[in-house]
C-alpha atoms as a PDB file:
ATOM      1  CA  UNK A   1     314.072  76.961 207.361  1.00  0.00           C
ATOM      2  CA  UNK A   2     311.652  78.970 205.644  1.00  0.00           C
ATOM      3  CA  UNK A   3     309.509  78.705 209.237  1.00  0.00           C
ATOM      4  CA  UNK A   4     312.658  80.524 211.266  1.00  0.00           C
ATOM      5  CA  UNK A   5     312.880  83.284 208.285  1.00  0.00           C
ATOM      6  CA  UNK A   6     309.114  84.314 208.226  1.00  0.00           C
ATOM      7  CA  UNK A   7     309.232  84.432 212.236  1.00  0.00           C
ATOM      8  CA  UNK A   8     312.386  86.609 212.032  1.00  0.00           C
ATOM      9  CA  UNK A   9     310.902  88.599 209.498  1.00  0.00           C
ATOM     10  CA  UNK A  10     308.097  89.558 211.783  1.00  0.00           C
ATOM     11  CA  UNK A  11     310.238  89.956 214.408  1.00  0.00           C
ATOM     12  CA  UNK A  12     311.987  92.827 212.610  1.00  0.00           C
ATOM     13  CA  UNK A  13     308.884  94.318 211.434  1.00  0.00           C
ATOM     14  CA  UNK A  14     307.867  94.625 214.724  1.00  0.00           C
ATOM     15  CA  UNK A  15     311.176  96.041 216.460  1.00  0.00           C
ATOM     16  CA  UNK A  16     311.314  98.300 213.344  1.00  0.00           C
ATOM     17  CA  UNK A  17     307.471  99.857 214.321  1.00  0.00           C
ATOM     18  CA  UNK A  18     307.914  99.739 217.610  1.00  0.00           C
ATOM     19  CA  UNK A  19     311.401 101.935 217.430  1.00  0.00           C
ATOM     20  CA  UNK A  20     309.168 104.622 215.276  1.00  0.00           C
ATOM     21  CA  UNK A  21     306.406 104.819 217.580  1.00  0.00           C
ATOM     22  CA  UNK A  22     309.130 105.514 220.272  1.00  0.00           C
ATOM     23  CA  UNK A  23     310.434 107.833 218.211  1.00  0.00           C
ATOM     24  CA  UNK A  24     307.484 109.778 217.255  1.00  0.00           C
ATOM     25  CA  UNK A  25     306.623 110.097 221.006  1.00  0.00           C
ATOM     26  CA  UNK A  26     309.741 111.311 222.142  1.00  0.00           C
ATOM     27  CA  UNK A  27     309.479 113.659 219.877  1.00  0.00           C
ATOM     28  CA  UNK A  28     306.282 115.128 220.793  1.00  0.00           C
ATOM     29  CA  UNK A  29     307.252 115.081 224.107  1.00  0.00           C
ATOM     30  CA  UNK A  30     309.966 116.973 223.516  1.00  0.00           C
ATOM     31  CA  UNK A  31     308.446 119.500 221.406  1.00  0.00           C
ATOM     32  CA  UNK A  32     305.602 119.967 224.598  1.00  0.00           C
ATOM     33  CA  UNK A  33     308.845 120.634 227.108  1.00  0.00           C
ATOM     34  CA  UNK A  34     308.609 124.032 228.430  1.00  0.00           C
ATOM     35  CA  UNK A  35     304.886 124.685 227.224  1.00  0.00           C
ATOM     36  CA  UNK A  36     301.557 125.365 229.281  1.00  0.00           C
ATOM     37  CA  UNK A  37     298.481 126.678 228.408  1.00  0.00           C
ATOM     38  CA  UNK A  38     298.968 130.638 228.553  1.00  0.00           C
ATOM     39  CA  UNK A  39     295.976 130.501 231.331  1.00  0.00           C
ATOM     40  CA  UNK A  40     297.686 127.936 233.797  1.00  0.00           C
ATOM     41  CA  UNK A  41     300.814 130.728 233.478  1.00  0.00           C
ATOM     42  CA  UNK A  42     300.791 133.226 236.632  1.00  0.00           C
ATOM     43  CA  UNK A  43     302.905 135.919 237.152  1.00  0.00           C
ATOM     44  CA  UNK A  44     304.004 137.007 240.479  1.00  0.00           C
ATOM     45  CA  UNK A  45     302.172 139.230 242.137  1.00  0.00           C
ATOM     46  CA  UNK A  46     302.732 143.439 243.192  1.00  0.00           C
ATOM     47  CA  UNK A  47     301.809 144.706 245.908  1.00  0.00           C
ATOM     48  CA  UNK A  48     299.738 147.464 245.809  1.00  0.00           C
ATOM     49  CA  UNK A  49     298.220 148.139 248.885  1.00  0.00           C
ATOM     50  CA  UNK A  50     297.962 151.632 250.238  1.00  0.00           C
ATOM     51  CA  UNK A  51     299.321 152.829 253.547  1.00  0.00           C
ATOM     52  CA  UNK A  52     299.291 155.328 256.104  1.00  0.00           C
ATOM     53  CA  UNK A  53     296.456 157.835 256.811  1.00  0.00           C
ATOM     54  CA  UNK A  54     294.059 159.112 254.022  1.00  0.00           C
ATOM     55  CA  UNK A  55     293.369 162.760 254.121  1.00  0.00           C
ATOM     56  CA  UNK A  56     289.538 162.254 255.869  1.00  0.00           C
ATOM     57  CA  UNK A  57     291.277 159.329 258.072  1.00  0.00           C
ATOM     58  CA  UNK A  58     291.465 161.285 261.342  1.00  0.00           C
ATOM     59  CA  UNK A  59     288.292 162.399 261.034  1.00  0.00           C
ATOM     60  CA  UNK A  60     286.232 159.036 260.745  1.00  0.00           C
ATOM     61  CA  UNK A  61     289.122 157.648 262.567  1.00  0.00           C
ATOM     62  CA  UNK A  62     290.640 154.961 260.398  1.00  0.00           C
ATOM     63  CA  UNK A  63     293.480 154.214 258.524  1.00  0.00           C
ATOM     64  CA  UNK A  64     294.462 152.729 255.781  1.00  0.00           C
ATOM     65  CA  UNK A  65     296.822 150.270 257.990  1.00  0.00           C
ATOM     66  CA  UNK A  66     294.094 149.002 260.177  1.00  0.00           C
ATOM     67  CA  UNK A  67     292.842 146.667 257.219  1.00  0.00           C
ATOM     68  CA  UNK A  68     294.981 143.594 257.420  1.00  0.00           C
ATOM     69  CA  UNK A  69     294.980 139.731 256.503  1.00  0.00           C
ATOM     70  CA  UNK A  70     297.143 139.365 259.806  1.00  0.00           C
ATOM     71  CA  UNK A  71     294.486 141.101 262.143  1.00  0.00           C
ATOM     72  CA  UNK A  72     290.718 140.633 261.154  1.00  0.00           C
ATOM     73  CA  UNK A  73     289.468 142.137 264.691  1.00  0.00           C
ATOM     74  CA  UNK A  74     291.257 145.650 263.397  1.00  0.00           C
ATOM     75  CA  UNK A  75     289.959 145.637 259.768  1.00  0.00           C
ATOM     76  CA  UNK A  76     286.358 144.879 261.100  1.00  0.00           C
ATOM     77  CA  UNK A  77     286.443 147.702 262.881  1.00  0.00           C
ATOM     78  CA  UNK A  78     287.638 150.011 260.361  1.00  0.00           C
ATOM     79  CA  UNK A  79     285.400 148.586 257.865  1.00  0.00           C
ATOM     80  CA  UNK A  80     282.334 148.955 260.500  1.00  0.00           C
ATOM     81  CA  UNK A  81     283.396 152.624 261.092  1.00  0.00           C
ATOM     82  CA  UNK A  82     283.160 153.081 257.295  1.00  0.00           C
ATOM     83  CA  UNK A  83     279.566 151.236 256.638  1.00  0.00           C
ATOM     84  CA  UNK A  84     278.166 152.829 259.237  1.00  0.00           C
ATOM     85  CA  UNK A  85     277.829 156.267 257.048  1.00  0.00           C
ATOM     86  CA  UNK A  86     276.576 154.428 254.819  1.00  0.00           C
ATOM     87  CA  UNK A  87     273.141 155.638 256.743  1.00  0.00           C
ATOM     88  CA  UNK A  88     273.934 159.595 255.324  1.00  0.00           C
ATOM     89  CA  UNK A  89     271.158 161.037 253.561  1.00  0.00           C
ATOM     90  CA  UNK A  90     272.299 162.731 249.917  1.00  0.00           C
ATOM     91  CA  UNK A  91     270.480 165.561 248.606  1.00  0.00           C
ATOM     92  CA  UNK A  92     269.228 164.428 244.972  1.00  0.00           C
ATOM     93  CA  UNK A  93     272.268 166.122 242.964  1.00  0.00           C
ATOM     94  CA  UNK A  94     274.319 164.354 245.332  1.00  0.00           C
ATOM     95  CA  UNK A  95     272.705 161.089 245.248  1.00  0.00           C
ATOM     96  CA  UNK A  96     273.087 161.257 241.227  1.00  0.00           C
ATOM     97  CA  UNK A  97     276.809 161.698 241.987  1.00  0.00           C
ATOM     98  CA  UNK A  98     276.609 158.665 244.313  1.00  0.00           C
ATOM     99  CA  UNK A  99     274.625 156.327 241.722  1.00  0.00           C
ATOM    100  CA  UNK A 100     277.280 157.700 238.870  1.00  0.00           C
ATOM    101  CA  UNK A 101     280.873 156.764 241.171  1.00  0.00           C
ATOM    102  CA  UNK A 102     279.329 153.392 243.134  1.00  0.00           C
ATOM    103  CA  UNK A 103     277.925 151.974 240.016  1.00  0.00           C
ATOM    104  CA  UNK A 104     281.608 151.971 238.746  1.00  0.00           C
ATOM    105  CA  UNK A 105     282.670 149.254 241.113  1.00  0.00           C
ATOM    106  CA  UNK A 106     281.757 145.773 242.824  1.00  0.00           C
ATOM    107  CA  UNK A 107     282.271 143.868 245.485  1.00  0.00           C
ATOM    108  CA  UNK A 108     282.820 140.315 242.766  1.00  0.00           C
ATOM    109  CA  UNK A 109     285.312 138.705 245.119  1.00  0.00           C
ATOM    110  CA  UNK A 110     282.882 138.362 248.063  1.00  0.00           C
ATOM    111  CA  UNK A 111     279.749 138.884 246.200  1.00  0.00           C
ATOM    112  CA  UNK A 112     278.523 138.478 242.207  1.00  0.00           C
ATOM    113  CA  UNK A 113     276.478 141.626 241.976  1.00  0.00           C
ATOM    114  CA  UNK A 114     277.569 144.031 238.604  1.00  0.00           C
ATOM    115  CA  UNK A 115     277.857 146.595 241.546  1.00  0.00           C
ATOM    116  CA  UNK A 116     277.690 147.792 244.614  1.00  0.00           C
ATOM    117  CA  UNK A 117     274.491 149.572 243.987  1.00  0.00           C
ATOM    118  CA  UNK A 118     271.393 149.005 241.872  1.00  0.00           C
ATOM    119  CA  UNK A 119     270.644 151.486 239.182  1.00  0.00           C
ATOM    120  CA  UNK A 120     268.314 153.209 241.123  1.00  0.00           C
ATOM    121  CA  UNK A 121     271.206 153.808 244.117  1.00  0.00           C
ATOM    122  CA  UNK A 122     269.655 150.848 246.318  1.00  0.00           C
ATOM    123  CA  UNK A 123     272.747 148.675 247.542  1.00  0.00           C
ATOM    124  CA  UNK A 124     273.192 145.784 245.769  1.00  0.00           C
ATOM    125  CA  UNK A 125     274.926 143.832 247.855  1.00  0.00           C
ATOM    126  CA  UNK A 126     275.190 143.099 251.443  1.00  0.00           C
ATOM    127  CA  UNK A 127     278.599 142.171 252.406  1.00  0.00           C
ATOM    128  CA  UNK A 128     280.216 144.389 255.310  1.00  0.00           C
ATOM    129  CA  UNK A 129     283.155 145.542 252.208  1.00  0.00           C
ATOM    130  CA  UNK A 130     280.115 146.878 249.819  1.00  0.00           C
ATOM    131  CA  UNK A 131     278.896 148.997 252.762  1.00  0.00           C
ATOM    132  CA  UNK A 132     282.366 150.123 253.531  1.00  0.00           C
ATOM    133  CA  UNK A 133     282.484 151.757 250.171  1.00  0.00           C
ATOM    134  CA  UNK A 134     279.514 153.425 249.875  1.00  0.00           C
ATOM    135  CA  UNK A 135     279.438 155.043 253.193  1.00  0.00           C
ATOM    136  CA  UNK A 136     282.985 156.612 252.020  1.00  0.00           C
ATOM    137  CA  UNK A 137     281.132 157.341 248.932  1.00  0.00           C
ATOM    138  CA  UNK A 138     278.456 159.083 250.817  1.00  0.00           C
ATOM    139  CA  UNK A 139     280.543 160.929 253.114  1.00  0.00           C
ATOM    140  CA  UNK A 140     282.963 161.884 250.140  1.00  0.00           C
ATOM    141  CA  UNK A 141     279.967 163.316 248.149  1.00  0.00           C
ATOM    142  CA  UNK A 142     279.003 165.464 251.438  1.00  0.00           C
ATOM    143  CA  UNK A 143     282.130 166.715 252.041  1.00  0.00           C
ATOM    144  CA  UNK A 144     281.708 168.378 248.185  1.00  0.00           C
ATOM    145  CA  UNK A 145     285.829 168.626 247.660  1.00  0.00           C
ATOM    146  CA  UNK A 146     286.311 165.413 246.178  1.00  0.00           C
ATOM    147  CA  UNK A 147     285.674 165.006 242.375  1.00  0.00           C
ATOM    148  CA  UNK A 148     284.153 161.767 241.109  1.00  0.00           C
ATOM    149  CA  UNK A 149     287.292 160.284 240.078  1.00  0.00           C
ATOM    150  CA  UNK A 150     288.951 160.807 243.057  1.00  0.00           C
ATOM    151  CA  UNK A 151     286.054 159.090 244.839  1.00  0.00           C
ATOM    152  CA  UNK A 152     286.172 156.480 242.913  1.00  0.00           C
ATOM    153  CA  UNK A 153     289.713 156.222 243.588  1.00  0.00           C
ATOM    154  CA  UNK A 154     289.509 156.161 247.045  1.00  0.00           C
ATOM    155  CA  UNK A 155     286.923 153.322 247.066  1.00  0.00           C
ATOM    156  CA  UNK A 156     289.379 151.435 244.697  1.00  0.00           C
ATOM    157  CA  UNK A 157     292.496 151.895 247.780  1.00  0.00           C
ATOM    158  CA  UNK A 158     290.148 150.046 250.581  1.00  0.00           C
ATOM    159  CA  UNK A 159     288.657 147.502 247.993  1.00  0.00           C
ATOM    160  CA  UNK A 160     292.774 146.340 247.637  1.00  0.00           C
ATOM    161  CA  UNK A 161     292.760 146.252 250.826  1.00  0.00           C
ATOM    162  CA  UNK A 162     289.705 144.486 251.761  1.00  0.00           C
ATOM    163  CA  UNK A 163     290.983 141.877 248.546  1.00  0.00           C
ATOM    164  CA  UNK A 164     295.042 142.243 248.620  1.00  0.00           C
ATOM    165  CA  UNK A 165     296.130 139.220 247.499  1.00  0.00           C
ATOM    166  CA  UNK A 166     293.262 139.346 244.321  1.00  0.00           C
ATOM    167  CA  UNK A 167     294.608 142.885 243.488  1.00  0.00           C
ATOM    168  CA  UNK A 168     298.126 142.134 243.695  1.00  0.00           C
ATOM    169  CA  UNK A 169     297.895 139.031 240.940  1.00  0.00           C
ATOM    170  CA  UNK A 170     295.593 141.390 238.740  1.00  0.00           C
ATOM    171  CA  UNK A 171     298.206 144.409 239.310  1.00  0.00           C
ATOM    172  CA  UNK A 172     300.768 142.161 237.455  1.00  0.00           C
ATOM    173  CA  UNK A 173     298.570 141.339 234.603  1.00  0.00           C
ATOM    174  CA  UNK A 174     297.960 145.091 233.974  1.00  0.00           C
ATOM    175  CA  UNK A 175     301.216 145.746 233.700  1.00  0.00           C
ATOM    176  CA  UNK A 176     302.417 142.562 231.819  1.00  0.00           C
ATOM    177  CA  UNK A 177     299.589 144.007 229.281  1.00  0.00           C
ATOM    178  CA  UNK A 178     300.990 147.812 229.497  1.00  0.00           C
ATOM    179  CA  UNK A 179     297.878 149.083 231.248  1.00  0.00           C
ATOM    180  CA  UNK A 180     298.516 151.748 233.595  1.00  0.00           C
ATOM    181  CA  UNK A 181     298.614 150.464 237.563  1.00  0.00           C
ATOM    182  CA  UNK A 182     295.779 153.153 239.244  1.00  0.00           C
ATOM    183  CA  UNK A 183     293.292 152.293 241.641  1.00  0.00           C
ATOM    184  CA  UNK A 184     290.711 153.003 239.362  1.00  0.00           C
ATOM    185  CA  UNK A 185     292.105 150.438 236.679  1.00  0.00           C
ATOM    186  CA  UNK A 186     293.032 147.725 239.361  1.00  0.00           C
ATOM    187  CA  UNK A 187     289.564 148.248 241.885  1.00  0.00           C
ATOM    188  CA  UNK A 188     286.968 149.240 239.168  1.00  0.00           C
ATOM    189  CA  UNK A 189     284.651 147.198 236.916  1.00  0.00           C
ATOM    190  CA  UNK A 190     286.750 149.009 233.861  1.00  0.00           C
ATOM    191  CA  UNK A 191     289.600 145.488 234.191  1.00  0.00           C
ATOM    192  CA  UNK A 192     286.382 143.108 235.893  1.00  0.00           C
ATOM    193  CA  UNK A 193     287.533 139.527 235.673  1.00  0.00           C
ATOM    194  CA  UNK A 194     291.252 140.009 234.634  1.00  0.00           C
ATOM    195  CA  UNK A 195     293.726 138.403 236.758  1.00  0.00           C
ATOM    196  CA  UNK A 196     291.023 136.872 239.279  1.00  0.00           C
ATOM    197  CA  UNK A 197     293.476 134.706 241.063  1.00  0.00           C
ATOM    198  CA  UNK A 198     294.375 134.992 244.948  1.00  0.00           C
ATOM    199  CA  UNK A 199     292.611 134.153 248.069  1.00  0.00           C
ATOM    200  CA  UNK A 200     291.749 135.788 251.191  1.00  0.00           C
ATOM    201  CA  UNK A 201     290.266 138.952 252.196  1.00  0.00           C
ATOM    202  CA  UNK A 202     290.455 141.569 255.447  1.00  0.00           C
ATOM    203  CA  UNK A 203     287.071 141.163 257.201  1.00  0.00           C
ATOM    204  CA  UNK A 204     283.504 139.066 256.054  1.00  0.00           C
ATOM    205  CA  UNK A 205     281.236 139.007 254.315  1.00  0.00           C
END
């Protein structure tokens, strides 16, 4: 007798620790429902690619529609047009212009450079979208009608284009942080790093 009441007494101690254990893990797991880490989070993306024909387009003879993720032949093309001023020669108050816009931006989603130029105005980086950009900037800077800003702008519209998907997940964390959604913001170093998700770019590297 006392045998069967000291096993049944460990039975019950053990039913009784084993229901709290459940218990306790239930409710953990139920207090974790719903919750991530706030960097596994994403937040859909905005497009904000530019279109149509930019006010020097005719001239060089591109557009902002020929750089696409559906055609890479066309975007080549356009981006080749655009690299190939990259040969201009500046005058030195001009090149200090160039050195001031191109050192504002980088090519970090094809290449890890800080910029697309060295501090001295040598480029930086090699890829086909670096030289893109500073032959606009070049031919901008020539063309003497186009403040830094707006240079720097206009770099910033065919880097979201060269990087569209990239710049539309980093659009949406600008806004969901109440930054305002310019080209400069989204395609200079000023927001580097923030909302680096996305894939896929318009021409190689």
């Amino acid at each position: 007798m006392r045998y069967d009441t000291a096993l049944l007494a460990v039975l019950l101690a053990a039913l009784l620790v084993s229901g709290v254990n459940a218990y306790r893990t239930r409710t953990l797991m139920d207090g974790m429902t719903g919750m991530a880490p706030a960097n596994t989070m994403s937040l859909p993306g905005i497009d904000v690619r530019p279109t149509g024909m930019p006010e020097y387009g005719a001239e060089l003879g591109v557009s902002y529609d020929d750089v696409t993720l559906e055609d890479q032949a066309r975007s080549e093309r356009a981006i080749a047009r655009l690299a190939a001023l990259e040969e201009l020669t500046l005058t030195p108050e001009q090149k200090a212009r160039y050195i001031a816009i191109a050192s504002q931006i980088s090519c970090e989603y094809c290449c890890g450079a800080a910029a697309i130029i060295s501090k001295s105005g040598e480029p930086a980086c090699g890829c086909t979208h670096s030289g893109a950009m500073r032959g606009l900037a070049k031919h901008l800077i020539q063309k003497g009608t186009y403040s830094n800003d707006e240079i720097l702008e206009e770099l910033g519209k065919w880097k979201v284009l060269f990087f569209p998907e990239q710049h539309s997940q980093k659009a949406a964390v600008l806004q969901s942080q109440g930054i305002p959604l310019t080209y400069i913001n989204l395609a200079s170093n000023a927001y580097r790093g923030i909302g680096s998700g996305g894939a896929g770019m318009a021409g190689g590297c």
